[in-house]
PDB file of N, CA and C in Angstrom:
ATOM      1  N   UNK A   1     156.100-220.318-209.046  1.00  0.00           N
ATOM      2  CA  UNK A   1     157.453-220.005-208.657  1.00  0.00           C
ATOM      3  C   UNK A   1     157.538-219.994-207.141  1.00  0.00           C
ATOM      4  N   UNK A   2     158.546-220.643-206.747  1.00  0.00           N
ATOM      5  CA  UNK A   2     158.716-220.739-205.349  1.00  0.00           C
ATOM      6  C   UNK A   2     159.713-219.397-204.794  1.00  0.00           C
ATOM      7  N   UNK A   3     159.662-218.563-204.321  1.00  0.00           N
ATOM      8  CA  UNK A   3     160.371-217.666-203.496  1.00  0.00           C
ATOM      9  C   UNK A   3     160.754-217.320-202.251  1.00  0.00           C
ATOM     10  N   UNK A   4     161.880-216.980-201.990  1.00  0.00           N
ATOM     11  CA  UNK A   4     162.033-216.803-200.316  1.00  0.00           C
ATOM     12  C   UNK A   4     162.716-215.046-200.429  1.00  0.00           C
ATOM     13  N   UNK A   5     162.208-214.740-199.445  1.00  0.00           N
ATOM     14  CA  UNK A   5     161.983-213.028-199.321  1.00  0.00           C
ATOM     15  C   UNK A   5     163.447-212.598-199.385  1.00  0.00           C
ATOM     16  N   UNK A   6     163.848-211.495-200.220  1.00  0.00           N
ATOM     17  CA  UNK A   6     165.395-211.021-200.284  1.00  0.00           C
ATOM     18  C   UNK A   6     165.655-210.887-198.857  1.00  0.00           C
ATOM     19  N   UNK A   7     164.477-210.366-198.036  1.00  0.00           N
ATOM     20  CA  UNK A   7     164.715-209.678-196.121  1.00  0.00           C
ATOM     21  C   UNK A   7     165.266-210.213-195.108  1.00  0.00           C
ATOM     22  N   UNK A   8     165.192-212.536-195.532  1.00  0.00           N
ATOM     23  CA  UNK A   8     165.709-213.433-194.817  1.00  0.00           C
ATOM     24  C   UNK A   8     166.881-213.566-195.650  1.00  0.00           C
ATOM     25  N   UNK A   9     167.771-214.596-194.013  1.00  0.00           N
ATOM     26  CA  UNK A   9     168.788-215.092-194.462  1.00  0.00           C
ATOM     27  C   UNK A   9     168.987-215.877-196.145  1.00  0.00           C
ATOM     28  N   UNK A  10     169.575-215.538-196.860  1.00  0.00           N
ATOM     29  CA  UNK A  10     169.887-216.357-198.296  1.00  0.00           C
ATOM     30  C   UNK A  10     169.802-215.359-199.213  1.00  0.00           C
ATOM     31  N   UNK A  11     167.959-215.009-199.374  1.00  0.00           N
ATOM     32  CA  UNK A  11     166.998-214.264-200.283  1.00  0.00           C
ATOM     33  C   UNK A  11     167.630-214.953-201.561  1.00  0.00           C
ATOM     34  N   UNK A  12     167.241-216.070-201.694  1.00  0.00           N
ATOM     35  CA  UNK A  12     167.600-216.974-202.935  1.00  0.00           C
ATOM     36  C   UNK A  12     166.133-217.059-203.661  1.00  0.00           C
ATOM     37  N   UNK A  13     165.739-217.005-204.982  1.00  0.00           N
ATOM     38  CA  UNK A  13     164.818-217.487-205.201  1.00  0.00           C
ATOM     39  C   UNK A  13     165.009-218.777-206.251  1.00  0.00           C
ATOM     40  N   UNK A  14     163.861-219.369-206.065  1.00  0.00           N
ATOM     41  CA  UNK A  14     163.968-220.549-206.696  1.00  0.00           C
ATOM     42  C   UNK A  14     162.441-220.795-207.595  1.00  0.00           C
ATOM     43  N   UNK A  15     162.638-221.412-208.604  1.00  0.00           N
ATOM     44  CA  UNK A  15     161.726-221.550-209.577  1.00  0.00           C
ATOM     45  C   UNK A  15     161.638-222.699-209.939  1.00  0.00           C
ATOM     46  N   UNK A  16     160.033-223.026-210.121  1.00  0.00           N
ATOM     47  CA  UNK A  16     159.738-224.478-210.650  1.00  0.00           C
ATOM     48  C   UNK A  16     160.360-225.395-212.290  1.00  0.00           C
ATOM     49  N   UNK A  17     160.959-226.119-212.433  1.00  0.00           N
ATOM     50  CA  UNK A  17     161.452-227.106-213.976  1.00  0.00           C
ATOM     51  C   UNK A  17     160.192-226.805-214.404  1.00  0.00           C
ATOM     52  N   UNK A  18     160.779-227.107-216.190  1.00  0.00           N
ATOM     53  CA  UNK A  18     159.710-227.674-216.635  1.00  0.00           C
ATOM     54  C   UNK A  18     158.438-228.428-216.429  1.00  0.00           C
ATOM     55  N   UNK A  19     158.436-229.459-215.750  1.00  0.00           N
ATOM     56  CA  UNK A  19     158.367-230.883-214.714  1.00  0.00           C
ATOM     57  C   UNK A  19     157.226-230.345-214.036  1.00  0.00           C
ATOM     58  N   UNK A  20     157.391-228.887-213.275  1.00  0.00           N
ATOM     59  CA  UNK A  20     156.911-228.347-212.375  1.00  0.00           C
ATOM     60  C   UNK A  20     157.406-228.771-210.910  1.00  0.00           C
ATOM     61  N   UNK A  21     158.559-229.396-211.034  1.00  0.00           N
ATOM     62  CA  UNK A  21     159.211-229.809-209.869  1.00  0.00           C
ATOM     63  C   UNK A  21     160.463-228.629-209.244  1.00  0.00           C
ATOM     64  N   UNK A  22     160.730-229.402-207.904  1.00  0.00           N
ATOM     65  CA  UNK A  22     161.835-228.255-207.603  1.00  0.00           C
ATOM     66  C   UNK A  22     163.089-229.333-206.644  1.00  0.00           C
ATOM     67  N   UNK A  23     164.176-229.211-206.484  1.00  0.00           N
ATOM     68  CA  UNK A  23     164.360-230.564-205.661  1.00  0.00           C
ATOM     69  C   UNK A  23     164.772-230.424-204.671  1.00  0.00           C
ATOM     70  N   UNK A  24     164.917-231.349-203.359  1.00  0.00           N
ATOM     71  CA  UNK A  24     165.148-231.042-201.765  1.00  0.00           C
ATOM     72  C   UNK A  24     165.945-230.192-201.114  1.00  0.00           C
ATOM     73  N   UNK A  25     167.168-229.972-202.269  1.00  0.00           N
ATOM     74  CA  UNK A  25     167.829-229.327-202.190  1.00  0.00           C
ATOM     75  C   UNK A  25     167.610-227.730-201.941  1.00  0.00           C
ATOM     76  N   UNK A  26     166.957-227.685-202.562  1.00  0.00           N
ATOM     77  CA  UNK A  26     165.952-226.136-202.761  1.00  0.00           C
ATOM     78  C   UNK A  26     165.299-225.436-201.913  1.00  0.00           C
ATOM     79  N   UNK A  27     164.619-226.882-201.241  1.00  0.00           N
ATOM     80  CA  UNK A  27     163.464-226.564-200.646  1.00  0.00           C
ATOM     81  C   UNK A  27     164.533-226.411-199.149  1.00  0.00           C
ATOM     82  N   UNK A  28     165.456-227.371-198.636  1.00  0.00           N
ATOM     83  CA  UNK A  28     166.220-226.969-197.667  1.00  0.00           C
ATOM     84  C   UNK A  28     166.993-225.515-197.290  1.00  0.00           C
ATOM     85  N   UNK A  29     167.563-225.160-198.902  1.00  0.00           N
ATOM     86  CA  UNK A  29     168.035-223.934-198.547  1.00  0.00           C
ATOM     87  C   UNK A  29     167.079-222.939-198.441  1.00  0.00           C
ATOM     88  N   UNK A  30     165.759-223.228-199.031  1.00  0.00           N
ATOM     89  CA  UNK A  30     164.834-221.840-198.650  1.00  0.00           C
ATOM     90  C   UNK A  30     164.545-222.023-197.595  1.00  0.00           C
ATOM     91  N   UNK A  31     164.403-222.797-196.953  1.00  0.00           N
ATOM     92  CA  UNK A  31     164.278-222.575-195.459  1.00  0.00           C
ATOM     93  C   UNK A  31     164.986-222.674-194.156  1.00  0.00           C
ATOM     94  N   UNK A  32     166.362-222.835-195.395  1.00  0.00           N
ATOM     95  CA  UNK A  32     167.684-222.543-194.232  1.00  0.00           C
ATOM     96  C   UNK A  32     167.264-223.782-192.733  1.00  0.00           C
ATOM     97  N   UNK A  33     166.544-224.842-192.920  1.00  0.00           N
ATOM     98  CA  UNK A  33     166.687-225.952-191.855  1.00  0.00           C
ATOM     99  C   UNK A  33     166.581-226.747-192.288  1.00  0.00           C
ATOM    100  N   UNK A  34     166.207-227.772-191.796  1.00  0.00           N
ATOM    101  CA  UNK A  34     165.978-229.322-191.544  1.00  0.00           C
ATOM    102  C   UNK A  34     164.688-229.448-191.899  1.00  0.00           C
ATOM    103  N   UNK A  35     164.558-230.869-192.747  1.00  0.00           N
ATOM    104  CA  UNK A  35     163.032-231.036-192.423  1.00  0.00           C
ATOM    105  C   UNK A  35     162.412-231.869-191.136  1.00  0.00           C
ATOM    106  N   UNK A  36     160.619-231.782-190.880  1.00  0.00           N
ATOM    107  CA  UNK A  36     160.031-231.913-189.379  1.00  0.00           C
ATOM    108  C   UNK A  36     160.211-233.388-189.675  1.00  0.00           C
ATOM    109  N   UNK A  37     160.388-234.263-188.554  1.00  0.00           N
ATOM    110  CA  UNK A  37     160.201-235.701-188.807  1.00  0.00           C
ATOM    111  C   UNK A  37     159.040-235.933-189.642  1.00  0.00           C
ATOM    112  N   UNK A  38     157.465-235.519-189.230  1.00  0.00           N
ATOM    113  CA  UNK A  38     156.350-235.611-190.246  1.00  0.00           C
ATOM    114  C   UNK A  38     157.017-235.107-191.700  1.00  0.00           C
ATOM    115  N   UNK A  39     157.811-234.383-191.910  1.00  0.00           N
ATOM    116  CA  UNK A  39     157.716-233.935-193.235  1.00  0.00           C
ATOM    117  C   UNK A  39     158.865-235.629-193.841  1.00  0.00           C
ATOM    118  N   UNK A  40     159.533-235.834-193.369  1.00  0.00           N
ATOM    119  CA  UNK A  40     160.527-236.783-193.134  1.00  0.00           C
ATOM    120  C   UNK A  40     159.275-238.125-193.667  1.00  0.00           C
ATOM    121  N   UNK A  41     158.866-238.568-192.889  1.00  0.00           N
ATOM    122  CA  UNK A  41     157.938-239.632-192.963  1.00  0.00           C
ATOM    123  C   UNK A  41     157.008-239.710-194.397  1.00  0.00           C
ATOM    124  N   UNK A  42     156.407-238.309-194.752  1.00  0.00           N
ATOM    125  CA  UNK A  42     155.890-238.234-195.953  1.00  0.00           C
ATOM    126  C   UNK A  42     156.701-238.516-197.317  1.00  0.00           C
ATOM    127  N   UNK A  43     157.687-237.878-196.990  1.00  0.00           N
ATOM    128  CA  UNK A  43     158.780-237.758-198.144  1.00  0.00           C
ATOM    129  C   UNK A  43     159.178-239.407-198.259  1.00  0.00           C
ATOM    130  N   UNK A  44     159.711-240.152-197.232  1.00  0.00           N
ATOM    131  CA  UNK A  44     160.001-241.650-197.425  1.00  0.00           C
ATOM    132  C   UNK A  44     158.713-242.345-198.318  1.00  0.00           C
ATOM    133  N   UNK A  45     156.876-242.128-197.671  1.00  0.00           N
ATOM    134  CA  UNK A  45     155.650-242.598-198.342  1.00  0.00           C
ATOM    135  C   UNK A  45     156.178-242.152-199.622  1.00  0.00           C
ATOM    136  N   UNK A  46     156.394-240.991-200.230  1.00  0.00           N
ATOM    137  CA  UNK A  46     155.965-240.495-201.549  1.00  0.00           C
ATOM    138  C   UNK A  46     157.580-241.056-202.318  1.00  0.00           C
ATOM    139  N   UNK A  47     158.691-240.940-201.959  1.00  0.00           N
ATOM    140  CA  UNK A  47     159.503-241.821-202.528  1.00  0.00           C
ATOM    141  C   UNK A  47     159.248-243.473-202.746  1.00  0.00           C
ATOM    142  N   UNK A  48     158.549-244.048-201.737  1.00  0.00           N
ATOM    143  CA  UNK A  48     158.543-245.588-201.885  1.00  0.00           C
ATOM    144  C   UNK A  48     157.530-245.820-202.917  1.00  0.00           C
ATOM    145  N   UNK A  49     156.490-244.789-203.082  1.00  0.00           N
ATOM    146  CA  UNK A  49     155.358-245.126-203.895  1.00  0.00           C
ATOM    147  C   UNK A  49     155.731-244.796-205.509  1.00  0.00           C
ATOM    148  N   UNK A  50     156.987-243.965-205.620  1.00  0.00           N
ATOM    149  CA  UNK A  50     157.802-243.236-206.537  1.00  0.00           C
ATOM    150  C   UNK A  50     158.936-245.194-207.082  1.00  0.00           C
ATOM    151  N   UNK A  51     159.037-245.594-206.138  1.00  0.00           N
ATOM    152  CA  UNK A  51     159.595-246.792-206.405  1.00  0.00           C
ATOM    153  C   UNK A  51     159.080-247.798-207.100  1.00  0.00           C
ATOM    154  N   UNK A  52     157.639-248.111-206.229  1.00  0.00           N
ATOM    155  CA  UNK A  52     157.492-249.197-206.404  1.00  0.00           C
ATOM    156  C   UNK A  52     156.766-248.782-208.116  1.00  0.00           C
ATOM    157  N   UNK A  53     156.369-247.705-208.686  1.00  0.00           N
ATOM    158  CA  UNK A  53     155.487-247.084-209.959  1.00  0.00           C
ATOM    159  C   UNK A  53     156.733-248.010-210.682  1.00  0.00           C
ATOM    160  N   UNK A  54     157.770-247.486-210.398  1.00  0.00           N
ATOM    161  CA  UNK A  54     159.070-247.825-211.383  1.00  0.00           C
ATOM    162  C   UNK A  54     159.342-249.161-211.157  1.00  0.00           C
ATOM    163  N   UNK A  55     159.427-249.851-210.405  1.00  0.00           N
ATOM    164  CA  UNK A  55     159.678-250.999-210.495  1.00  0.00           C
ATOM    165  C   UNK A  55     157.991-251.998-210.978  1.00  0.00           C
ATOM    166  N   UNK A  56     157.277-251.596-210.825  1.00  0.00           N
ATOM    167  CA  UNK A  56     155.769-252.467-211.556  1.00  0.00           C
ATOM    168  C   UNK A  56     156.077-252.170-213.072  1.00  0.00           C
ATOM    169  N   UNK A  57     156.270-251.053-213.288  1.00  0.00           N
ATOM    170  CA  UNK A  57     156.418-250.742-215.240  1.00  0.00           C
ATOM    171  C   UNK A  57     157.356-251.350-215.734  1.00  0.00           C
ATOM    172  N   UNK A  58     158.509-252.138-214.663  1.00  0.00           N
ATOM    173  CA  UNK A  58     159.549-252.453-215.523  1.00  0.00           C
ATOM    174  C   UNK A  58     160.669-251.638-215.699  1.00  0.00           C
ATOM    175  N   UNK A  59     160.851-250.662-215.085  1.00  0.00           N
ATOM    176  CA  UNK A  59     161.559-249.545-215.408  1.00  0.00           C
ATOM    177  C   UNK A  59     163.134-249.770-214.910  1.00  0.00           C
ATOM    178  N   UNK A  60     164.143-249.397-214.983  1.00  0.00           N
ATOM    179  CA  UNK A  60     165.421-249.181-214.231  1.00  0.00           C
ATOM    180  C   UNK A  60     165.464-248.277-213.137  1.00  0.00           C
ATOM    181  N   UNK A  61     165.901-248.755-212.042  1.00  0.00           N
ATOM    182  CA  UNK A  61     165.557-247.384-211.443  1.00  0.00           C
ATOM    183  C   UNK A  61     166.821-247.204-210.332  1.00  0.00           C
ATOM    184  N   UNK A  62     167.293-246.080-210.682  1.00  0.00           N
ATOM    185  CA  UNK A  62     168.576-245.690-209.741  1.00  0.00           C
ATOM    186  C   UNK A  62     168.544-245.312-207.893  1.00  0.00           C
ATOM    187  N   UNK A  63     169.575-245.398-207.528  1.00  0.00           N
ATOM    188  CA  UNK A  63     169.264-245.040-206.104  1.00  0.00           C
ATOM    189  C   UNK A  63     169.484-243.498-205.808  1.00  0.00           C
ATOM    190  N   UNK A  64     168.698-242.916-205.128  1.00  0.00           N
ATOM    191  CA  UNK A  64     169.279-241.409-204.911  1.00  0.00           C
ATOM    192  C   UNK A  64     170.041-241.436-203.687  1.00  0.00           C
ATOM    193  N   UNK A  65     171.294-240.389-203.614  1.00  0.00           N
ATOM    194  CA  UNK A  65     172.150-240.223-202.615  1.00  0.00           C
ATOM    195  C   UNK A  65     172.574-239.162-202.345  1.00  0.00           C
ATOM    196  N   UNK A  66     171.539-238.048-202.836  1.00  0.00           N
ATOM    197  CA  UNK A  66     171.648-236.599-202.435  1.00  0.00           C
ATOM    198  C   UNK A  66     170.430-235.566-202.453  1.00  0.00           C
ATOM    199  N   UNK A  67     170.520-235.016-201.815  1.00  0.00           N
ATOM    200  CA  UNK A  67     169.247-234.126-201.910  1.00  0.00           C
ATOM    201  C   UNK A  67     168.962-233.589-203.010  1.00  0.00           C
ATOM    202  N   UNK A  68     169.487-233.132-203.452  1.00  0.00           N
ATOM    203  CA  UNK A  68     169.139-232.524-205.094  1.00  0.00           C
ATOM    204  C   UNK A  68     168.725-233.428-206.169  1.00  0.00           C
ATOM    205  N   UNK A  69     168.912-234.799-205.513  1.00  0.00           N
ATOM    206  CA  UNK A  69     168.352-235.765-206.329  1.00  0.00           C
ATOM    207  C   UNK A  69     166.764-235.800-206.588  1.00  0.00           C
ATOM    208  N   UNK A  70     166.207-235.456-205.404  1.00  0.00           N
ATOM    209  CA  UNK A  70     164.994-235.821-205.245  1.00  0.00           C
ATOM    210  C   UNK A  70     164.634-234.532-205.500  1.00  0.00           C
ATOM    211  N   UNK A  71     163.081-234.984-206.550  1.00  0.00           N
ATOM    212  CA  UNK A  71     162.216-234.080-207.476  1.00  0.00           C
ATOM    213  C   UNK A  71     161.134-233.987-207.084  1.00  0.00           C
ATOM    214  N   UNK A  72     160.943-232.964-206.411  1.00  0.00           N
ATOM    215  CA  UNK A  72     159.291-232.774-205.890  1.00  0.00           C
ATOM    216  C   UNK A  72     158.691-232.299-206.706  1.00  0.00           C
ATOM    217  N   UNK A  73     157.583-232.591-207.262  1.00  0.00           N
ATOM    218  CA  UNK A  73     156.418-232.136-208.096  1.00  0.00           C
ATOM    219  C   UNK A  73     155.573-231.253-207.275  1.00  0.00           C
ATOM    220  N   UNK A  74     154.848-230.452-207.410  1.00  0.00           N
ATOM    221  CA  UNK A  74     154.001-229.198-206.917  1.00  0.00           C
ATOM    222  C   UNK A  74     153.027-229.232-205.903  1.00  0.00           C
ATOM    223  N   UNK A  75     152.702-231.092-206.450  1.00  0.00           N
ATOM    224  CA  UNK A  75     151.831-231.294-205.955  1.00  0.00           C
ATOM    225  C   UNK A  75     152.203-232.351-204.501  1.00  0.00           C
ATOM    226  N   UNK A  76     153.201-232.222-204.620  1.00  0.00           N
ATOM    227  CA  UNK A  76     154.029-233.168-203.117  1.00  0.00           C
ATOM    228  C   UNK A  76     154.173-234.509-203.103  1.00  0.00           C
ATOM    229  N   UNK A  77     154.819-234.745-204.725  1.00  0.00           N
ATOM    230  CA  UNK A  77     154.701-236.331-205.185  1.00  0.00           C
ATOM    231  C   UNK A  77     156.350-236.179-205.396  1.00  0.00           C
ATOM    232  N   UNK A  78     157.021-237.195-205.248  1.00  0.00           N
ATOM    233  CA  UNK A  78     158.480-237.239-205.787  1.00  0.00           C
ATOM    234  C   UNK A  78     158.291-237.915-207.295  1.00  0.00           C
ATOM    235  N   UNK A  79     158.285-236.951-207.914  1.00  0.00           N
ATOM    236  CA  UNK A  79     158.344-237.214-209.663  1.00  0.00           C
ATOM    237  C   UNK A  79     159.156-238.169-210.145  1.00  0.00           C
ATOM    238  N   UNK A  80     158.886-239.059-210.547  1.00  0.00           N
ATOM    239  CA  UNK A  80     159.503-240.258-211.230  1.00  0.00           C
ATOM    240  C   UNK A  80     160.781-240.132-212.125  1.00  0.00           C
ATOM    241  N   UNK A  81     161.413-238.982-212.230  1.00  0.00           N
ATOM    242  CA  UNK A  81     162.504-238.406-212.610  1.00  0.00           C
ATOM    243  C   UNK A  81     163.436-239.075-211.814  1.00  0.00           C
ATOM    244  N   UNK A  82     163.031-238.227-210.991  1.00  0.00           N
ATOM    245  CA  UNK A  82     164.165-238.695-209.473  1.00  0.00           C
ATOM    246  C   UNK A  82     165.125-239.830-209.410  1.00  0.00           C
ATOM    247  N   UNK A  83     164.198-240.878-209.949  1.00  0.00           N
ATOM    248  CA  UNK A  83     164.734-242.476-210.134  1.00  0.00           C
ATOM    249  C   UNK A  83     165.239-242.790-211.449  1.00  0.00           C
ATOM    250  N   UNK A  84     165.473-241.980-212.261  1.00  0.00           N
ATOM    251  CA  UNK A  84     165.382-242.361-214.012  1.00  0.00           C
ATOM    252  C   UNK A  84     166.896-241.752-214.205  1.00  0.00           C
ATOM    253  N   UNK A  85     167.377-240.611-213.822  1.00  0.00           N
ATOM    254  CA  UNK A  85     168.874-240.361-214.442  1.00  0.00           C
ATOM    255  C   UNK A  85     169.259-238.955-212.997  1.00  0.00           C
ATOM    256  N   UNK A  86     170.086-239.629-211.248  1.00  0.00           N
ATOM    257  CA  UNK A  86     170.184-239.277-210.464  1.00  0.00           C
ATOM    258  C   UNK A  86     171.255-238.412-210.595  1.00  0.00           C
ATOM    259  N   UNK A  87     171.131-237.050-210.492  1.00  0.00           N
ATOM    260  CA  UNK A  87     172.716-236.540-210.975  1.00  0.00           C
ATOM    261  C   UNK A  87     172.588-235.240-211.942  1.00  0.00           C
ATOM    262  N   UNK A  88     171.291-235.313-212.933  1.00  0.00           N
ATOM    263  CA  UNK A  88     171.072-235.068-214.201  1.00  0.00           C
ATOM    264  C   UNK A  88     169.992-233.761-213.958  1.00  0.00           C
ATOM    265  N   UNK A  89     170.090-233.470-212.407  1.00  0.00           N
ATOM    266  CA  UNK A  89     169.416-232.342-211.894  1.00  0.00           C
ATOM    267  C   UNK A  89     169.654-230.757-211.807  1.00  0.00           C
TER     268      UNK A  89
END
């Protein structure tokens, strides 16, 4: 479970899907900023590699156009969700 302290601004907590994912959206408001360009740069690697999985299998794969679109897995992979039904978060 992901948490941010009642003591800061929000004190929202947030909890992992099924999935074990949580999505950008989430992760922005718990920390009430922006993400670092490095965090920026990773997130583009782990989306494109999130792409290209879906496009080698054959898969359909939608475009995301919001933060809440995108599904981070635990482990700092954008879960192949993300691309499969954008919206449905």
């Amino acid at each position: 479970m992901m948490r941010k302290d009642a003591g800061t601004a929000g004190g929202t907590e947030f909890t992992l899907d099924g999935a074990e994912c949580i999505n950008l959206q989430q992760i922005l408001q718990a920390f009430n900023s922006t993400i670092s360009e490095e965090h920026a740069w990773a997130l583009f690697y782990q989306a494109a590699r999130c792409f290209q999985k879906c496009l080698a299998e054959g898969n359909t794969c939608f475009l995301i156009s919001e933060p809440r679109h995108v599904l981070l897995h635990k482990d700092g992979s954008v879960h192949p969700r993300t691309l499969q039904h954008p919206g449905d978060t």
